[in-house]
C-alpha atoms as a PDB file:
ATOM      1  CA  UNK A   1       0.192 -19.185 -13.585  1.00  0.00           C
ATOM      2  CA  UNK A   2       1.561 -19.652 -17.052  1.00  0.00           C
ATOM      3  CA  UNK A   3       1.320 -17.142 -19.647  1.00  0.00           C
ATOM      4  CA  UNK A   4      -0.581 -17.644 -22.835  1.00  0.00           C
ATOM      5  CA  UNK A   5      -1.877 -15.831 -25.803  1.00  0.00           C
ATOM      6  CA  UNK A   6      -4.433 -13.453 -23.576  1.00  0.00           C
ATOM      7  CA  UNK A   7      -1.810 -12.830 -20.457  1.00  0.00           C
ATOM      8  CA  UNK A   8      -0.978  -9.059 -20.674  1.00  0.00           C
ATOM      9  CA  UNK A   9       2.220  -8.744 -21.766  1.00  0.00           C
ATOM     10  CA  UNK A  10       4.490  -7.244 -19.152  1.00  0.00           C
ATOM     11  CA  UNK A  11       6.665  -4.217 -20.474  1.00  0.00           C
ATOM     12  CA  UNK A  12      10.042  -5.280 -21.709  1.00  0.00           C
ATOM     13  CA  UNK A  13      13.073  -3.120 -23.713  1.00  0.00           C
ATOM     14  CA  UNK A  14      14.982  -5.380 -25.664  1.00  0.00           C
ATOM     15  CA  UNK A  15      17.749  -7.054 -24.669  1.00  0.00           C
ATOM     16  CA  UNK A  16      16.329  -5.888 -21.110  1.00  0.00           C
ATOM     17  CA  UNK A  17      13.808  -7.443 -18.398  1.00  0.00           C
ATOM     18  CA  UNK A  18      11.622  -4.757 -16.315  1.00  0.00           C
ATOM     19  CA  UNK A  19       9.820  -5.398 -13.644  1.00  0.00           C
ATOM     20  CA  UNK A  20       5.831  -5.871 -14.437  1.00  0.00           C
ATOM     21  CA  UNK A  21       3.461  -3.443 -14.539  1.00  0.00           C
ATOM     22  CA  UNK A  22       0.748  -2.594 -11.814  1.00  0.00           C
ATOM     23  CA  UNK A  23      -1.893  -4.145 -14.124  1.00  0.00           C
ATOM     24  CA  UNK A  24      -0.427  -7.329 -14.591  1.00  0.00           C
ATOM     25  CA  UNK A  25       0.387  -7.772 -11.578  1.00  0.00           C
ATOM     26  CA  UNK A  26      -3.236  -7.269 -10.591  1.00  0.00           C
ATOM     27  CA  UNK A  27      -4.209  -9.670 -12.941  1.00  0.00           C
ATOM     28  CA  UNK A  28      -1.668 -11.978 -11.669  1.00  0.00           C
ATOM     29  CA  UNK A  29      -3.206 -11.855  -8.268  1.00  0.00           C
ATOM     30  CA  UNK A  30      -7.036 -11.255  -8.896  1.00  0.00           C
ATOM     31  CA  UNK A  31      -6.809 -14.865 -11.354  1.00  0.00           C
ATOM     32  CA  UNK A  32      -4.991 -16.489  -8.544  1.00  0.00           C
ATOM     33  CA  UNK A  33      -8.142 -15.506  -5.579  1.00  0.00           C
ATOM     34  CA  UNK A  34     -10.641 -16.673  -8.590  1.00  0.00           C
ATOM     35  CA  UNK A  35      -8.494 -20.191  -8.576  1.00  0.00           C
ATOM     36  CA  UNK A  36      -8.368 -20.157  -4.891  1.00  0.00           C
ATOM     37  CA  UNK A  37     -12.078 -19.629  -4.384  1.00  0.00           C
ATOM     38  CA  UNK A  38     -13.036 -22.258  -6.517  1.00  0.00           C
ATOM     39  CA  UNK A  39     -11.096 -24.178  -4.676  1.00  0.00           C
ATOM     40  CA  UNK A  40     -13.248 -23.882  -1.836  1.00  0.00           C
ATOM     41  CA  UNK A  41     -16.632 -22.861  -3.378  1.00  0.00           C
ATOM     42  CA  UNK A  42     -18.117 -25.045  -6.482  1.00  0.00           C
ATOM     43  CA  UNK A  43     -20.613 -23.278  -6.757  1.00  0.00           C
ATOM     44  CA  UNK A  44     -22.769 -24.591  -4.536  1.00  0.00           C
ATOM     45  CA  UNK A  45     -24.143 -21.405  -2.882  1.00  0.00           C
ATOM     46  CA  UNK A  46     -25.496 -20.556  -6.482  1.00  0.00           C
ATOM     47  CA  UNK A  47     -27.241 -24.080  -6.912  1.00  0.00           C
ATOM     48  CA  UNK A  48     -28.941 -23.962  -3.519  1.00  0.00           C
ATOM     49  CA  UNK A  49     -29.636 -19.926  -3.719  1.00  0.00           C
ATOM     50  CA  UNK A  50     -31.665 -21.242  -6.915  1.00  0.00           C
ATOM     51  CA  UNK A  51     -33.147 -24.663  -5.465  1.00  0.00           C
ATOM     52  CA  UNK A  52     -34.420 -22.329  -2.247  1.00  0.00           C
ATOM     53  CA  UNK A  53     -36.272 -19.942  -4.941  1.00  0.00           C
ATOM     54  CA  UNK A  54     -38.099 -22.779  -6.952  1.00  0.00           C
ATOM     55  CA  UNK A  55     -39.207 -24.623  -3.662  1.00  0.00           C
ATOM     56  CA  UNK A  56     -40.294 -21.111  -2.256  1.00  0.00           C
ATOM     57  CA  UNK A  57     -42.425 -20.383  -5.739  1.00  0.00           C
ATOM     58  CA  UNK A  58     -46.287 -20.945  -5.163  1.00  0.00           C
ATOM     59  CA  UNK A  59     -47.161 -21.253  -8.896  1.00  0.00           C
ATOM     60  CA  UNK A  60     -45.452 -23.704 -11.324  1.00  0.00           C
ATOM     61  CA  UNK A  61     -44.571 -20.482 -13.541  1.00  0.00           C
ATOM     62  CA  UNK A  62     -42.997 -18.934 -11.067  1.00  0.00           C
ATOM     63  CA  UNK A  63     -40.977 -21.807 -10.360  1.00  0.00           C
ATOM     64  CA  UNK A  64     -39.739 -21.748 -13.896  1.00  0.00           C
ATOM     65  CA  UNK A  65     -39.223 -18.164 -13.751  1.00  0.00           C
ATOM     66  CA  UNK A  66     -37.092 -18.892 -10.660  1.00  0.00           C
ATOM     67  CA  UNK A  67     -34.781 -21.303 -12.291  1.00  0.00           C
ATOM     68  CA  UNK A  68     -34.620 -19.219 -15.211  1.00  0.00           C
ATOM     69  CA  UNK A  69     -33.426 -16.031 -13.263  1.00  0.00           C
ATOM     70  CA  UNK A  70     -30.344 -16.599 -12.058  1.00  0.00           C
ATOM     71  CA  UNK A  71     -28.196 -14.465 -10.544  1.00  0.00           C
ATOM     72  CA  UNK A  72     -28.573 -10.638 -11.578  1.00  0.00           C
ATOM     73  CA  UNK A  73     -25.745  -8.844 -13.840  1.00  0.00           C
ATOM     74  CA  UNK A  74     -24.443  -5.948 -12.552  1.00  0.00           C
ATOM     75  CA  UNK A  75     -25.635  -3.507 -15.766  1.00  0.00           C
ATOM     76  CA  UNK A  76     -29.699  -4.205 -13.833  1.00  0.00           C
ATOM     77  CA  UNK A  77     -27.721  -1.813 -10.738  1.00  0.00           C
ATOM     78  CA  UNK A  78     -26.059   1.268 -13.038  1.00  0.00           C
ATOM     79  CA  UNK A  79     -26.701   4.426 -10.930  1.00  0.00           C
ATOM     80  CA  UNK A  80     -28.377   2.740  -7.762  1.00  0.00           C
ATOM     81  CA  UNK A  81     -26.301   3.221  -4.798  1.00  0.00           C
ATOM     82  CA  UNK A  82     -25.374   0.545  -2.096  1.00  0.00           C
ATOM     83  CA  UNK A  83     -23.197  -1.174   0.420  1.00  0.00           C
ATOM     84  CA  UNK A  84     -21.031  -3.727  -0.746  1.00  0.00           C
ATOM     85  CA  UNK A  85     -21.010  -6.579   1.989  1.00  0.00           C
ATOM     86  CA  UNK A  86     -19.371  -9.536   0.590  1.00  0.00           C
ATOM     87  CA  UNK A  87     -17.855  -9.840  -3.016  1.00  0.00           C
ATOM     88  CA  UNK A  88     -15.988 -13.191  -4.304  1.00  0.00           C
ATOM     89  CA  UNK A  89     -13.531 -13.611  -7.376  1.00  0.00           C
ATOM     90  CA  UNK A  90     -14.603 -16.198 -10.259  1.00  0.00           C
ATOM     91  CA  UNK A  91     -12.680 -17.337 -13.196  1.00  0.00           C
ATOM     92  CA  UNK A  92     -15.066 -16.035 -16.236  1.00  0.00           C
ATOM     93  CA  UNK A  93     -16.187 -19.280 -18.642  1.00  0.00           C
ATOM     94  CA  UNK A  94     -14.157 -19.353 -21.796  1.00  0.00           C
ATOM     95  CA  UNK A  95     -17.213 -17.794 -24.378  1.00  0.00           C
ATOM     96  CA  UNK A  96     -16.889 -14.518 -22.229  1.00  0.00           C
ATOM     97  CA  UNK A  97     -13.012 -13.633 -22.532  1.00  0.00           C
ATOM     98  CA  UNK A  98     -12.024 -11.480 -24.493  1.00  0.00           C
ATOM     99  CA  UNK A  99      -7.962 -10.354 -24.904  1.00  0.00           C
ATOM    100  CA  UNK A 100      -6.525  -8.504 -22.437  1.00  0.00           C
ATOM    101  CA  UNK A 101      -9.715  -8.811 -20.418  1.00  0.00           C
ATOM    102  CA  UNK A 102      -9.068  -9.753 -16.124  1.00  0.00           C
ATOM    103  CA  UNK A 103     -10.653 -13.204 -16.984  1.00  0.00           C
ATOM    104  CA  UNK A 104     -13.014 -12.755 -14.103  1.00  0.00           C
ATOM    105  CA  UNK A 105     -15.510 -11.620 -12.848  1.00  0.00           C
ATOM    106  CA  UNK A 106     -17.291 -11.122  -9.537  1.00  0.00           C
ATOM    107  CA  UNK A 107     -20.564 -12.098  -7.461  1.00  0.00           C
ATOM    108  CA  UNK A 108     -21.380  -9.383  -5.458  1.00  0.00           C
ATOM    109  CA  UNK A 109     -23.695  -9.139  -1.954  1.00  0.00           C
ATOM    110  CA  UNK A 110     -25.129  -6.367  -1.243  1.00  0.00           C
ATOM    111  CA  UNK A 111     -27.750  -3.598   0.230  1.00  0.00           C
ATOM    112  CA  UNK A 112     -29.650  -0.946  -1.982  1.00  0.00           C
ATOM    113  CA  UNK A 113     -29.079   2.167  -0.045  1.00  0.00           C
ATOM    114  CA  UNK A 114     -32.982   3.177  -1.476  1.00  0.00           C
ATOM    115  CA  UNK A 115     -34.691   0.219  -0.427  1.00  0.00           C
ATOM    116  CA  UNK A 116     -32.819  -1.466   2.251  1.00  0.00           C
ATOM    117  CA  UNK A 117     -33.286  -5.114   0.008  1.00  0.00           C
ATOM    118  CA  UNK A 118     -30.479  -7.506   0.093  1.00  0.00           C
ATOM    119  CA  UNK A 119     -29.169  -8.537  -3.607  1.00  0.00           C
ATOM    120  CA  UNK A 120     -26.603 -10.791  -5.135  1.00  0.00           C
ATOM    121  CA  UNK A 121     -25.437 -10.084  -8.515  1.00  0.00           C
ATOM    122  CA  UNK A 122     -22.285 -10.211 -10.507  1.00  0.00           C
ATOM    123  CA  UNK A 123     -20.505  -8.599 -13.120  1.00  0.00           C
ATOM    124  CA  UNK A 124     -17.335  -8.724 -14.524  1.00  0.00           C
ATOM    125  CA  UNK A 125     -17.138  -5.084 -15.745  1.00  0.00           C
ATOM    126  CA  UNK A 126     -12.740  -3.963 -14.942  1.00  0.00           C
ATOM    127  CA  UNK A 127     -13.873  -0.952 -13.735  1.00  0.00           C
ATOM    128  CA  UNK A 128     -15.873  -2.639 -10.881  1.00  0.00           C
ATOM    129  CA  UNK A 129     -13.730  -5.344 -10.242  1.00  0.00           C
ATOM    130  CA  UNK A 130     -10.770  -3.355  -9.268  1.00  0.00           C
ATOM    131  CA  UNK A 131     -12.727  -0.759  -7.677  1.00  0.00           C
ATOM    132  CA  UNK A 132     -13.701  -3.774  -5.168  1.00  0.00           C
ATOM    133  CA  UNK A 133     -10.949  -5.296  -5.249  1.00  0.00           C
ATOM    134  CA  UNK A 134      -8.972  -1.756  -4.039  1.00  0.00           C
ATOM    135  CA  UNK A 135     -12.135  -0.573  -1.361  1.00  0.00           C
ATOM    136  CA  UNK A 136     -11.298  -4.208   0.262  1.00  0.00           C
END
């Protein structure tokens, strides 16, 4: 990975090299599994998850409103408790860094622990990501 402009700098003392910091060394890997999934995963799970929802629809409305939905964020879940069953890493589209941000985010399966219903969403929230990323 090169470093740029938004790549956390790692701790240095002049005239000295230190060793990097947990941080950017999580960066470091969590950008490298976004790379590598994309790698193997287009997207195409996302395209036919939507597809599967418009040819499910019974009204032309709610085929638009399927098409339209997309995959939930993350912020629709604050406080609702579930099991995490799958999660992937995604590099985040350019007009949603920010600097010093991870620079991805994540699509998450899971179960609501109230319902028992199956959802996808994804967020790219830090706090989440590494707390995933550490519970795997």
């Amino acid at each position: 990975m090169t470093e740029n402009a938004k790549t956390p700098a790692k701790k240095t003392v002049s005239g000295q090299v230190q060793s990097a910091t947990p941080f950017s060394r999580f960066v470091e890997m969590i950008r490298g599994e976004a790379e590598l999934t994309e790698t193997f995963d287009n997207g195409s799970e996302i395209m036919a998850d939507v597809i599967n929802r418009v040819l499910a629809a019974e009204t032309l409305e709610d085929a638009f409103a399927a098409q339209d939905a997309g995959l939930q964020n993350g912020k629709d879940f604050v406080d609702v408790e579930m099991n995490v069953t799958e999660f992937s890493v995604r590099t985040s589209d350019s007009k949603y860094r920010k600097d010093g941000d991870l620079g991805v985010y994540v699509r998450v399966d899971a179960t609501r622990l109230d319902t028992g219903e199956t959802v996808q969403f994804f967020t790219g929230a830090p706090n989440v990501v590494v707390m995933l990323w550490q519970a795997r």
